[in-house]
C-alpha atoms as a PDB file:
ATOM      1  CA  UNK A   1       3.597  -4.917   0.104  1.00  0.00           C
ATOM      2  CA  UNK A   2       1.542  -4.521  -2.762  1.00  0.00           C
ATOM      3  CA  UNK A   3       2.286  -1.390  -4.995  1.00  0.00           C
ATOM      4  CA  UNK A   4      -0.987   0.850  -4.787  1.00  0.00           C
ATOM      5  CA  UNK A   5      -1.575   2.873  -8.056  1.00  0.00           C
ATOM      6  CA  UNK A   6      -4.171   5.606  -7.672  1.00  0.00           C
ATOM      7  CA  UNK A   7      -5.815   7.404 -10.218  1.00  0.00           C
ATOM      8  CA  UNK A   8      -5.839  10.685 -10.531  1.00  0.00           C
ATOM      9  CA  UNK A   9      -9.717  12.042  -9.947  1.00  0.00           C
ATOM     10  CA  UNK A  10      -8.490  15.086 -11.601  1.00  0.00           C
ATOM     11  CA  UNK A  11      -7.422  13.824 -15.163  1.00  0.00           C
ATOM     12  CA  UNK A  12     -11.215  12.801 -15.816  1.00  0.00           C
ATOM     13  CA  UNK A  13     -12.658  15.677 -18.788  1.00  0.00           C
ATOM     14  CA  UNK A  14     -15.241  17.839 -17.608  1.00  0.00           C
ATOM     15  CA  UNK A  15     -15.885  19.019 -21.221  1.00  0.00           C
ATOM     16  CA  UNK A  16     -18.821  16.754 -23.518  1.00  0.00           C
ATOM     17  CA  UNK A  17     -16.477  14.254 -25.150  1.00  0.00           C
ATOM     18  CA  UNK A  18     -17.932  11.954 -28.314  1.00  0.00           C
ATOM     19  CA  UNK A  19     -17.540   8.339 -27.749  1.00  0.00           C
ATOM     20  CA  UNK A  20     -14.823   7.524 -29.828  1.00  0.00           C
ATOM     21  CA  UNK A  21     -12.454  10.188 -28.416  1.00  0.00           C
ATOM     22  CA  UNK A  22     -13.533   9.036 -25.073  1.00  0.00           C
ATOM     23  CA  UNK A  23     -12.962   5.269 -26.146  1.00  0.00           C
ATOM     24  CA  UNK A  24      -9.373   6.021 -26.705  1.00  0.00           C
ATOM     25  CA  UNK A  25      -9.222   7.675 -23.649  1.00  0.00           C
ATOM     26  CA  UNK A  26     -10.225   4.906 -21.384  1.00  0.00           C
ATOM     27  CA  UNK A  27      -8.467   2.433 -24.320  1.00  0.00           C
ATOM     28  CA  UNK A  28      -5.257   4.409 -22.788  1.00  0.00           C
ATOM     29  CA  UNK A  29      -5.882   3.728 -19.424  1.00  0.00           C
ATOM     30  CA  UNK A  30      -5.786  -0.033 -20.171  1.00  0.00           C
ATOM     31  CA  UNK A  31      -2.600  -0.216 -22.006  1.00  0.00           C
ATOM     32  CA  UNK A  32      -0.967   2.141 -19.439  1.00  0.00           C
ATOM     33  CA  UNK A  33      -2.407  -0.166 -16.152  1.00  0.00           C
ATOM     34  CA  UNK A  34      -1.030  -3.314 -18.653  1.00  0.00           C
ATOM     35  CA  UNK A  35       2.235  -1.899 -18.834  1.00  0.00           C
ATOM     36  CA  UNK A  36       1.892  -1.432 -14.615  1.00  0.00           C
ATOM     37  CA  UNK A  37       1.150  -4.758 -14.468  1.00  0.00           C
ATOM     38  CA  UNK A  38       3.804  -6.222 -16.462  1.00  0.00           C
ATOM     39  CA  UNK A  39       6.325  -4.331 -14.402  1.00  0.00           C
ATOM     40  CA  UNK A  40       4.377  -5.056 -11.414  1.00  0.00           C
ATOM     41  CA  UNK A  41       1.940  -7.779 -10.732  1.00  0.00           C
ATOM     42  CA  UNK A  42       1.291  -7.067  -7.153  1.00  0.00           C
ATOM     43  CA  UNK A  43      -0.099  -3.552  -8.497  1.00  0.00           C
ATOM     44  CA  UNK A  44      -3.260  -2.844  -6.733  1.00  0.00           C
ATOM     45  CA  UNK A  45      -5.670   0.307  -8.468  1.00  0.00           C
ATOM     46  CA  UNK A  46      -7.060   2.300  -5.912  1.00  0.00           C
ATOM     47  CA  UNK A  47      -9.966   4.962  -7.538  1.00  0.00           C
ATOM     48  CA  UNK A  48     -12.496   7.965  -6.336  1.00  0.00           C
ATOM     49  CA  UNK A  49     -15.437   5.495  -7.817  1.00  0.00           C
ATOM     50  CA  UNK A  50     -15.521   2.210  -8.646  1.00  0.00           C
ATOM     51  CA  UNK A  51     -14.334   1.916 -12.033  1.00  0.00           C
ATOM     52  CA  UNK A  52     -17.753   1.472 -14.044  1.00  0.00           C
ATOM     53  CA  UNK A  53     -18.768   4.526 -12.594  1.00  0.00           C
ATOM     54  CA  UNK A  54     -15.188   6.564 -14.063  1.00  0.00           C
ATOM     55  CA  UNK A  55     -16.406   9.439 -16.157  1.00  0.00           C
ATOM     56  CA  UNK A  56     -14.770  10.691 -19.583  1.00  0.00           C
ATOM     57  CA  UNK A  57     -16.589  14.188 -19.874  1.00  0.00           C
ATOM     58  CA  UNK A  58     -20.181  14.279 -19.436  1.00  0.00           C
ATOM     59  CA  UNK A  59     -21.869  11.488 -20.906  1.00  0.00           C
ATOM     60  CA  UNK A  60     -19.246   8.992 -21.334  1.00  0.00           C
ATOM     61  CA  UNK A  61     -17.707   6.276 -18.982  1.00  0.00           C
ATOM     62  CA  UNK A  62     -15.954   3.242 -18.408  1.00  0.00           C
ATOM     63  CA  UNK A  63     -19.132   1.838 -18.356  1.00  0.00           C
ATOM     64  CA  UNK A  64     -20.302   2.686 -21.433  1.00  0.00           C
ATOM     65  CA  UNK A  65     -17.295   1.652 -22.876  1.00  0.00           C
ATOM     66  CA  UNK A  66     -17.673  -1.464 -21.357  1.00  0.00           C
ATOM     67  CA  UNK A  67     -20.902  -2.068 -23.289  1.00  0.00           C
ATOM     68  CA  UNK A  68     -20.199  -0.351 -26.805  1.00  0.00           C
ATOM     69  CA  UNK A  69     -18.331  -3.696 -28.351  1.00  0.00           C
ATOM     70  CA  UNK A  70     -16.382  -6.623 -27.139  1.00  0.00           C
ATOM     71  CA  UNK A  71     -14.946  -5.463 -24.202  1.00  0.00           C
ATOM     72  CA  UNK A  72     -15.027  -8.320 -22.047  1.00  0.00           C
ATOM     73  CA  UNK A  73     -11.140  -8.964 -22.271  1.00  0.00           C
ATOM     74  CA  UNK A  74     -10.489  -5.700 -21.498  1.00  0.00           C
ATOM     75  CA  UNK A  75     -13.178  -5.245 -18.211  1.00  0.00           C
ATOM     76  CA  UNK A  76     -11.807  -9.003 -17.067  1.00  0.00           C
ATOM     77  CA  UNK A  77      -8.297  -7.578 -16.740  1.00  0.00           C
ATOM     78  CA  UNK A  78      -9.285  -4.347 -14.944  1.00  0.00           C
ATOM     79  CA  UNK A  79     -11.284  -6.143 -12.573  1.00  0.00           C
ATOM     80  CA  UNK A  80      -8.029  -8.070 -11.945  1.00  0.00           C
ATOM     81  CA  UNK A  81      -6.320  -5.137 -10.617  1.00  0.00           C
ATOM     82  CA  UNK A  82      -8.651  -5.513  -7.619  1.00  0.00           C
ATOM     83  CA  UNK A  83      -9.906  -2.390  -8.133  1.00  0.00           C
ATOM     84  CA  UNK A  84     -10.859  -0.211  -4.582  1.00  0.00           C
ATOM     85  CA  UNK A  85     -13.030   2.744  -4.422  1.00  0.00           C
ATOM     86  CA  UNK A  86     -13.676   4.953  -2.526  1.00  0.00           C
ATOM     87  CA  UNK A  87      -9.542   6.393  -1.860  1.00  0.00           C
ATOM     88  CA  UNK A  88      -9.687   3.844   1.485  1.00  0.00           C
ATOM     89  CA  UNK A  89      -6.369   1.744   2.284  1.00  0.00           C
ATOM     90  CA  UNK A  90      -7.093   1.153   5.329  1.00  0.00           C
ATOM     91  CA  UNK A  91      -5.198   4.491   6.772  1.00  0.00           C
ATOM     92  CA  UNK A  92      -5.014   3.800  10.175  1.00  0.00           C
ATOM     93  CA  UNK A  93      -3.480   0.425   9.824  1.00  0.00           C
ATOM     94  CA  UNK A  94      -0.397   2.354   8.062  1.00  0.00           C
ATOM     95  CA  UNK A  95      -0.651   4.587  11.348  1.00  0.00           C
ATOM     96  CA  UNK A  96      -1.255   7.755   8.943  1.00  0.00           C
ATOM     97  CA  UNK A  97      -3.947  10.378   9.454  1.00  0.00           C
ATOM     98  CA  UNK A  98      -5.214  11.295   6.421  1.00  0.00           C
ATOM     99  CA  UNK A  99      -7.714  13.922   7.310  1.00  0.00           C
ATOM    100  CA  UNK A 100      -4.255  15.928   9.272  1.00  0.00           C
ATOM    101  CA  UNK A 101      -2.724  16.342   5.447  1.00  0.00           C
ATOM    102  CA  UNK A 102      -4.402  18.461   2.463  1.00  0.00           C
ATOM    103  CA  UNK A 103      -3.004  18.189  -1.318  1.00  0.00           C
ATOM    104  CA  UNK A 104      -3.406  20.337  -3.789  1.00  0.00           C
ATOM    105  CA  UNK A 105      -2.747  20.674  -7.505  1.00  0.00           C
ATOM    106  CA  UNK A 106      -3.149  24.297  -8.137  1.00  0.00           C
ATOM    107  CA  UNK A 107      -6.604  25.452  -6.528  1.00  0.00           C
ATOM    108  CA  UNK A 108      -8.032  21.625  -6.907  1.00  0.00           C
ATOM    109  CA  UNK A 109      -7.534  19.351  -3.884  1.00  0.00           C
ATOM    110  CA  UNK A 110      -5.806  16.589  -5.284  1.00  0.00           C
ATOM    111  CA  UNK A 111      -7.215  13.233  -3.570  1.00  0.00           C
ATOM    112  CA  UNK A 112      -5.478  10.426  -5.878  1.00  0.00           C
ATOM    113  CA  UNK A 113      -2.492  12.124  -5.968  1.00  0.00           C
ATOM    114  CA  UNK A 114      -1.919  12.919  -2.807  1.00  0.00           C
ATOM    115  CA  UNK A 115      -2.536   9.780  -1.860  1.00  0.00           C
ATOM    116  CA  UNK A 116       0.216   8.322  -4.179  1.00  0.00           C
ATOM    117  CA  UNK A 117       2.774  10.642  -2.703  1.00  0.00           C
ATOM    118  CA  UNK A 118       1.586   9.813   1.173  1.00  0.00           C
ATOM    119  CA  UNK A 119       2.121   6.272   0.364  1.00  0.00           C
ATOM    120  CA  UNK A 120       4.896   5.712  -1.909  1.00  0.00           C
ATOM    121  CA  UNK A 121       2.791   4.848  -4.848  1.00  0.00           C
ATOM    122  CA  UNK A 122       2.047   5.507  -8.159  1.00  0.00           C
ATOM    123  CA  UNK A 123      -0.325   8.393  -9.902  1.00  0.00           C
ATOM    124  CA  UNK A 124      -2.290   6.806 -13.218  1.00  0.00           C
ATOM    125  CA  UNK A 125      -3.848   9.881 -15.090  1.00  0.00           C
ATOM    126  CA  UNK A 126      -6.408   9.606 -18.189  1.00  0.00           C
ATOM    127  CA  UNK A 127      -4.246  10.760 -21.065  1.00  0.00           C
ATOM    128  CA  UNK A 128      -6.204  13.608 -22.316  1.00  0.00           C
ATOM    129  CA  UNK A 129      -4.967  17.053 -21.453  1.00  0.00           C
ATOM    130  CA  UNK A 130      -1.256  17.831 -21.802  1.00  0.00           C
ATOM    131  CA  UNK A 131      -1.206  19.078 -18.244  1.00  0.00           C
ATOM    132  CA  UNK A 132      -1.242  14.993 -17.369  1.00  0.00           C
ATOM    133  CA  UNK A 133       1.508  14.172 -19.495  1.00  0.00           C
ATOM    134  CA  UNK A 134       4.962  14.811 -17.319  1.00  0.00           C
ATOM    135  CA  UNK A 135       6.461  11.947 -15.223  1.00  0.00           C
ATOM    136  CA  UNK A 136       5.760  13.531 -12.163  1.00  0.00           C
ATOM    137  CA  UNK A 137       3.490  16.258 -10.263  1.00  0.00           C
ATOM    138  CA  UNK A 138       4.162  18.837  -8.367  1.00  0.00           C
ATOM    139  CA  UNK A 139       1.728  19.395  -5.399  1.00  0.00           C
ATOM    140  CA  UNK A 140       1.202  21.749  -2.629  1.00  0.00           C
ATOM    141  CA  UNK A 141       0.910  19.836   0.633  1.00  0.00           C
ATOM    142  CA  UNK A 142      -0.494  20.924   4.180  1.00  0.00           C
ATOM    143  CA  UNK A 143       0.000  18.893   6.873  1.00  0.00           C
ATOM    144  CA  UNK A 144      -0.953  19.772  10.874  1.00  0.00           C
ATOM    145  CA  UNK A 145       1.990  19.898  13.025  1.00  0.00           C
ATOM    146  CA  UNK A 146       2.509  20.634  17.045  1.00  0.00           C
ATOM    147  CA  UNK A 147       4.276  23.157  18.315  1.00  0.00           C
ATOM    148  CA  UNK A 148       6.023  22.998  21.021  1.00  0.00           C
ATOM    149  CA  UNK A 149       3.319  25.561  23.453  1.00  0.00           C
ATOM    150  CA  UNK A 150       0.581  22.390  22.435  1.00  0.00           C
ATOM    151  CA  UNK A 151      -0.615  24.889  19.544  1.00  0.00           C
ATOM    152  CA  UNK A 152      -1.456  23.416  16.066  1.00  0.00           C
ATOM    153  CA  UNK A 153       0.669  24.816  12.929  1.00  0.00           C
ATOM    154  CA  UNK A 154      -0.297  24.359   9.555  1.00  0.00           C
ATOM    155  CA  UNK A 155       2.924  23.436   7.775  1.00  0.00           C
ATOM    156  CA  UNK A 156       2.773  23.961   3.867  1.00  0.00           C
ATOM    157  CA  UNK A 157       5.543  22.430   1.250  1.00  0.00           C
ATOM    158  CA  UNK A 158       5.823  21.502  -2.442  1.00  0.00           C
ATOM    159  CA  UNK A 159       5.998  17.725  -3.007  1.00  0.00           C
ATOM    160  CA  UNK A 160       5.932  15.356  -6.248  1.00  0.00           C
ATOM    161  CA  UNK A 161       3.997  12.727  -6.753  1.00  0.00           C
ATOM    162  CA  UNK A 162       5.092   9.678  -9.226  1.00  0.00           C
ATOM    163  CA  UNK A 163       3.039  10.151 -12.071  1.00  0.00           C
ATOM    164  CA  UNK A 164       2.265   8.056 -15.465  1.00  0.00           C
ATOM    165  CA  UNK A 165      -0.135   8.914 -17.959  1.00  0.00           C
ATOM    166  CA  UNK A 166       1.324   6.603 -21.148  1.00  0.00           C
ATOM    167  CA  UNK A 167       3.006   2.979 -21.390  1.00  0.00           C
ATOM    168  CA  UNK A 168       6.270   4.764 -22.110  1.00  0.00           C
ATOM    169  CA  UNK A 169       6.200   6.771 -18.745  1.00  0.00           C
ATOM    170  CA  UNK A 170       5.784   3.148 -17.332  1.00  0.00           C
ATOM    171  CA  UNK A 171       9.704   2.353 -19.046  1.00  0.00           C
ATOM    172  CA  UNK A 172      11.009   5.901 -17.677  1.00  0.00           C
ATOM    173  CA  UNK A 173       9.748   4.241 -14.134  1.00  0.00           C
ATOM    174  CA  UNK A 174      11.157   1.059 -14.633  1.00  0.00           C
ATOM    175  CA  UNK A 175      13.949   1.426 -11.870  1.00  0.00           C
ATOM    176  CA  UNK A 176      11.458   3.100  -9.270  1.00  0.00           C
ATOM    177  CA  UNK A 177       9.049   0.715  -9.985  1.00  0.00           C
ATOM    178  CA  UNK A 178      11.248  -2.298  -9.350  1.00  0.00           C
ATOM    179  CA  UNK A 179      12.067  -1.531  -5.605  1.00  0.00           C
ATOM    180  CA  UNK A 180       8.860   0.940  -4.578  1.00  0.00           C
ATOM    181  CA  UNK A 181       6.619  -0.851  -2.041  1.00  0.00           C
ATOM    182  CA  UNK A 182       9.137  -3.764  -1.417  1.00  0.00           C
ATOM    183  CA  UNK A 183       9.671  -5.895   1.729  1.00  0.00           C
ATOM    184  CA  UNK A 184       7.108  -3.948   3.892  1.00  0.00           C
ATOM    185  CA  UNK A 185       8.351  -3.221   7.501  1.00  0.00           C
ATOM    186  CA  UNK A 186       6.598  -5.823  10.123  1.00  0.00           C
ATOM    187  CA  UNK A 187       6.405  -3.707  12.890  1.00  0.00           C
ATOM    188  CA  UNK A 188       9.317  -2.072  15.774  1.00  0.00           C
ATOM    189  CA  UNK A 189      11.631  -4.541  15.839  1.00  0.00           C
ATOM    190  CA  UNK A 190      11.732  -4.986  11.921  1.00  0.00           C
ATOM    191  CA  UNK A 191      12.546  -1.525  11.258  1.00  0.00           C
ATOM    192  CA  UNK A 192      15.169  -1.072  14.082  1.00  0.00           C
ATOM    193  CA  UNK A 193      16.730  -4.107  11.979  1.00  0.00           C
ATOM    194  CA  UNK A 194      16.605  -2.888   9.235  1.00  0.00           C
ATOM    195  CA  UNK A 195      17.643   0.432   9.966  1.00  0.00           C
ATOM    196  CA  UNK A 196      21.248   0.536   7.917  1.00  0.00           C
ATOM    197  CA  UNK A 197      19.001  -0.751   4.913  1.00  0.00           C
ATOM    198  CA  UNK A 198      15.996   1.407   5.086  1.00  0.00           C
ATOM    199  CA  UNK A 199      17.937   4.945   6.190  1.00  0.00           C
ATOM    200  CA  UNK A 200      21.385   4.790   5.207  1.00  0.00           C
ATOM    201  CA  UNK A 201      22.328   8.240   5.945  1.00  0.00           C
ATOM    202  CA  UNK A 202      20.941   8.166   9.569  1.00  0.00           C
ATOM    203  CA  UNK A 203      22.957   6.417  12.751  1.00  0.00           C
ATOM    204  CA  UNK A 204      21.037   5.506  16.042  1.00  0.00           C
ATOM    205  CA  UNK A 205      22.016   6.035  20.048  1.00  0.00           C
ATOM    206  CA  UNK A 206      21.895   2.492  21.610  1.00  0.00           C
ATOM    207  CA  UNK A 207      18.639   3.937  23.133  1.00  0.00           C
ATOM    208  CA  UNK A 208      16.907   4.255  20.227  1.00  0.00           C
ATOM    209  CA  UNK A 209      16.415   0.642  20.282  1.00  0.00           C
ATOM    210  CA  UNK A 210      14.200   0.122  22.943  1.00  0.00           C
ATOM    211  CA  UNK A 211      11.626   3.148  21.449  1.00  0.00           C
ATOM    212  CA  UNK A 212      11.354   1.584  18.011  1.00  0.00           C
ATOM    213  CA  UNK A 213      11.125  -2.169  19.267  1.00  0.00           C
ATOM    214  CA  UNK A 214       8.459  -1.004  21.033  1.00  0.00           C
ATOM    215  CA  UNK A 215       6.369   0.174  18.749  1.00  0.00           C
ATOM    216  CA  UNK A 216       3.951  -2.524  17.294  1.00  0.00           C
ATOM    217  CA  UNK A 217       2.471  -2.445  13.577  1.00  0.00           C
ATOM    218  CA  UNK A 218      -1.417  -1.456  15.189  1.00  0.00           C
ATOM    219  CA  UNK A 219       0.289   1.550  17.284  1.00  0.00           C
ATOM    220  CA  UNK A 220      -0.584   4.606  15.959  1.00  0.00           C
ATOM    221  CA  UNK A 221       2.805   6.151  15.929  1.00  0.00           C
ATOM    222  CA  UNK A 222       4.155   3.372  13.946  1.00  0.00           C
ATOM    223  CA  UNK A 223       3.770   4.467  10.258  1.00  0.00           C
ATOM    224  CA  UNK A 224       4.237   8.358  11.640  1.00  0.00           C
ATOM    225  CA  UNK A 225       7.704   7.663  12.829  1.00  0.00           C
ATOM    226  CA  UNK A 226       8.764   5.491   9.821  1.00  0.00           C
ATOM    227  CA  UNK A 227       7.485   8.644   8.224  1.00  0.00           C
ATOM    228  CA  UNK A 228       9.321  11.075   9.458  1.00  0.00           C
ATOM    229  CA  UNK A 229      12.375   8.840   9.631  1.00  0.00           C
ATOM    230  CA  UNK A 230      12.312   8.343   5.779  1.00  0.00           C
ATOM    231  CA  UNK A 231      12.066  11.971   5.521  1.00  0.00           C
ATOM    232  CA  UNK A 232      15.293  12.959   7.387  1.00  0.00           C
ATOM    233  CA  UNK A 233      16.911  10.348   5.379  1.00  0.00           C
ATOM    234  CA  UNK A 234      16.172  11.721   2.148  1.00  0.00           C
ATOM    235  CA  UNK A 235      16.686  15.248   3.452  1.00  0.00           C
ATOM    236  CA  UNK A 236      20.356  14.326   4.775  1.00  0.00           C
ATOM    237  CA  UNK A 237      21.041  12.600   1.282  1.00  0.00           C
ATOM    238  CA  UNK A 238      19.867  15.810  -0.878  1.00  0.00           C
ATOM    239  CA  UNK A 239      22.199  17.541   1.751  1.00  0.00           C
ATOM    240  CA  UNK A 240      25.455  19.503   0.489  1.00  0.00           C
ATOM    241  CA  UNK A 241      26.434  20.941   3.851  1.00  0.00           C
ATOM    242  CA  UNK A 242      29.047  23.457   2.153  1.00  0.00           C
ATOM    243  CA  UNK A 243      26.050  25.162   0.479  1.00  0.00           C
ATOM    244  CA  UNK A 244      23.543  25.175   3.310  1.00  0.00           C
ATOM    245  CA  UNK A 245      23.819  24.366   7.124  1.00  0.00           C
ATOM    246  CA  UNK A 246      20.661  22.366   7.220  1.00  0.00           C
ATOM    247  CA  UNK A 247      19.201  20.039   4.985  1.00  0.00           C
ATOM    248  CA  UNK A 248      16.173  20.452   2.912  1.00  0.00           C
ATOM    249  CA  UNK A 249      13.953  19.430   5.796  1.00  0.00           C
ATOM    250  CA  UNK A 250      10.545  17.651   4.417  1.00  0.00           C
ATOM    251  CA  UNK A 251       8.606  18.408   7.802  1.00  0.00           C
ATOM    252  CA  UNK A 252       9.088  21.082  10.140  1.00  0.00           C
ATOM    253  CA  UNK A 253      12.315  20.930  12.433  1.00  0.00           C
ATOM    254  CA  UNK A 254      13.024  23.145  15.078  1.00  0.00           C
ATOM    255  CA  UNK A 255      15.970  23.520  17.844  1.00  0.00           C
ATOM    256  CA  UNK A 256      14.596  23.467  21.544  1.00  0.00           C
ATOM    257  CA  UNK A 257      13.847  26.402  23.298  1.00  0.00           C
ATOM    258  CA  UNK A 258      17.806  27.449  25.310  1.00  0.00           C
ATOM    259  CA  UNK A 259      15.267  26.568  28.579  1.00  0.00           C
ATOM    260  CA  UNK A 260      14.719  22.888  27.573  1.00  0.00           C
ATOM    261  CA  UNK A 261      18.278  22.413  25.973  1.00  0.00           C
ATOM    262  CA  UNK A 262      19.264  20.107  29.313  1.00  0.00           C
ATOM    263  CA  UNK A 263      16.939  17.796  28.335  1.00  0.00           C
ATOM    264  CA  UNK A 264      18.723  17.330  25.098  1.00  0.00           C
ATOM    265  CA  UNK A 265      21.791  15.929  26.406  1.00  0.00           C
ATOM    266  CA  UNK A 266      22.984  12.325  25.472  1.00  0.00           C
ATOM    267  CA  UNK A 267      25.989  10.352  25.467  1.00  0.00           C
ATOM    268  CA  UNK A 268      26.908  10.107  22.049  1.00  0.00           C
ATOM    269  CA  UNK A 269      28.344   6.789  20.225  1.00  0.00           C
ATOM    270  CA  UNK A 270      32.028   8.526  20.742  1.00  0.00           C
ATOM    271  CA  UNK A 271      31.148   8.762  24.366  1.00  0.00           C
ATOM    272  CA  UNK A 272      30.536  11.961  24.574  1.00  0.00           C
ATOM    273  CA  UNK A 273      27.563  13.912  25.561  1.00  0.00           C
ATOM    274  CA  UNK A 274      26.135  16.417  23.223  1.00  0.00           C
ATOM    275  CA  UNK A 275      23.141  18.230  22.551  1.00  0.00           C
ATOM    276  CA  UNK A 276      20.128  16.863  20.313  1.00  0.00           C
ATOM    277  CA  UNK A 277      17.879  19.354  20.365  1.00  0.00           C
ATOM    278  CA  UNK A 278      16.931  19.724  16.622  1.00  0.00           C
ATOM    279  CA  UNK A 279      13.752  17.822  16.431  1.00  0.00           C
ATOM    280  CA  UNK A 280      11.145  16.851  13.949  1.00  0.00           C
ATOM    281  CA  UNK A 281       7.083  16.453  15.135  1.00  0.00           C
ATOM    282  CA  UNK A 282       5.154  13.429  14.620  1.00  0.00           C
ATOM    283  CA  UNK A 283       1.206  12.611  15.982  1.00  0.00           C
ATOM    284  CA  UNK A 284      -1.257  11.783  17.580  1.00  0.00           C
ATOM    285  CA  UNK A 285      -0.361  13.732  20.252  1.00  0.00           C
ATOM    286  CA  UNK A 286       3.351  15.613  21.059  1.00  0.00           C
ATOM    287  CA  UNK A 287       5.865  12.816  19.780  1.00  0.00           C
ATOM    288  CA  UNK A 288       9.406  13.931  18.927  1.00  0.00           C
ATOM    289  CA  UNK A 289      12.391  12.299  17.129  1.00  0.00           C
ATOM    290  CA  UNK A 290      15.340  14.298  18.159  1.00  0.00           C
ATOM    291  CA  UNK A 291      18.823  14.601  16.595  1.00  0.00           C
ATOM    292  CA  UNK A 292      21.753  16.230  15.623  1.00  0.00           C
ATOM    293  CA  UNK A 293      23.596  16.918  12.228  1.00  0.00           C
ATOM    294  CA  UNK A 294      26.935  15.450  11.476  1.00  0.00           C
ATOM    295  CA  UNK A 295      28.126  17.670   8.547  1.00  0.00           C
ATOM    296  CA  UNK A 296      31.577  16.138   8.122  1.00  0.00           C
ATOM    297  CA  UNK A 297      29.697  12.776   7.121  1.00  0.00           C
ATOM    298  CA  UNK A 298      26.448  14.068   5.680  1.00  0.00           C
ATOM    299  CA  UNK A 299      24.528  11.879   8.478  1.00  0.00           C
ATOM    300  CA  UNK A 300      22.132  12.540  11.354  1.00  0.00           C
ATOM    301  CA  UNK A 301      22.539  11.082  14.562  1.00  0.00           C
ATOM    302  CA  UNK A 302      19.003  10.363  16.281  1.00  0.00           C
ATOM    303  CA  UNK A 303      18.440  10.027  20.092  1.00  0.00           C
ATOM    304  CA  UNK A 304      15.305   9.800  21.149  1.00  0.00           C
ATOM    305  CA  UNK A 305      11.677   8.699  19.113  1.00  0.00           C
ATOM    306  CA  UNK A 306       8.592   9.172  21.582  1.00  0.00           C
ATOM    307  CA  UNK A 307       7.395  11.835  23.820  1.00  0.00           C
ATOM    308  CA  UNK A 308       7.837  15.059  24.235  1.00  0.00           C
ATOM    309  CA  UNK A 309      10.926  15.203  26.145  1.00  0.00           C
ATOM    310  CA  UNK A 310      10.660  16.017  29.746  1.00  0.00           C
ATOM    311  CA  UNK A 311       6.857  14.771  29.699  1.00  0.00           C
END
């Protein structure tokens, strides 16, 4: 899988900028998306516009730059980053809803940048304000969430997005950037396979199996439950369970109602049955991954990833 670099809409100066400040600015822009490159040449730039149309205040652009001097070296090479505007990745492919999740950075919805936190990329930012000069960005995210009554919740949390704004934030990523986007997952059967790879601090019920090999790459539910799976991974590994009881949960989780607790009963891989009834949301429509917490290991155990249980 390609890594997808977005730039940051927001970066762009509002304020009349002179041409040679505003040269620099987009002269910037190429030697950070060179350094990408050289760490990276599968790096693809996804932007608001097409790049021509990329505005440095008022009057200036990429375009302009383009035609005041020899540019030709430099336009050749940005065209080689296969450049593709408007934000589109082909969402629904990727099984992610875009329009159910809202980023912001500070009152500003933040397009680019959300878009390089919902997919694991990387946020490219014109280096002109010192606001766009940190190696990552903190964003307010709202994402649309079932509840259990068939109600719609809006769920709101601080994430970061991977950010770069200078060649030498580009070094500073060197490790991320070596294994982010790597060895995309095929479809079902792929990620039940590489499950111990992929989420290391989760362990699966036998019939897990069946739900995620079942699951094709053009089902909707596909990217939504690698999703959420990822999530509780990273949650469980942030986890100090002598601190807190729960992890830092990155979507909402909730216990089942005591009603509905029956229906959370499994054999476990001891042979035991227990109770699953912590359970994270995914959509379209009610799906559930359910689990339990195994503090003494720092793991989750998951054991079930489809409907609503019961339904």
């Amino acid at each position: 899988m390609a890594l997808y670099v977005f730039l940051n809409e927001l970066s762009q100066p509002g304020n009349p900028i002179a041409a040679e400040p505003g040269g620099l600015v987009v002269n910037g822009l190429v030697d950070l998306l060179r350094a990408v490159k050289r760490q990276r040449r599968d790096a693809v730039l996804h932007s608001a516009v097409p790049l021509r149309d990329v505005r440095i205040g008022e009057t200036y652009s990429i375009a302009v730059w383009c035609n005041d001097g020899d540019r030709r070296e430099e336009w050749r090479f940005l065209r080689s980053l296969q450049d593709r505007a408007p934000f589109q990745v082909r969402l629904a492919e990727l099984g992610i809803d875009v329009m159910e999740t809202d980023y912001r950075h500070g009152e500003d919805r933040a397009e680019g940048l959300g878009l390089a936190h919902m997919f694991g990329g990387l946020a490219v930012s014109l280096d002109y304000e010192p606001c766009w000069r940190d190696l990552s960005v903190v964003l307010s995210r709202e994402a649309l969430e079932e509840r259990e009554d068939g109600e719609v919740d809006i769920v709101a949390a601080d994430v970061e997005a991977v950010h770069a704004s200078h060649p030498d934030h580009v070094a500073e990523h060197k490790d991320w950037l070596e294994h982010a986007c790597r060895q995309p997952v095929a479809d079902g059967g792929d990620l039940w396979r590489r499950c111990g790879e992929l989420f290391p601090r989760l362990d699966f019920l036998p019939r897990v199996e069946a739900q995620l090999r079942a699951l094709q790459a053009s089902n909707p539910w596909f990217g939504a439950v690698a999703q959420r799976l990822g999530e509780l991974n990273g949650a469980v590994g942030e986890w100090n369970p002598a601190n807190t009881p729960e992890p830092p949960y990155r979507s909402r989780v909730t216990p089942e109602h005591a009603q509905r607790k029956r229906l959370c009963r499994f054999e476990d891989l001891d042979g035991k049955v227990r109770v699953f009834d912590l359970h994270a949301r995914f959509t379209p429509g009610a799906g559930r991954l359910h689990f339990r917490l195994d503090p003494e290991r720092r793991h989750a155990v998951v054991a079930h990833v489809g409907r609503k249980l019961g339904e």
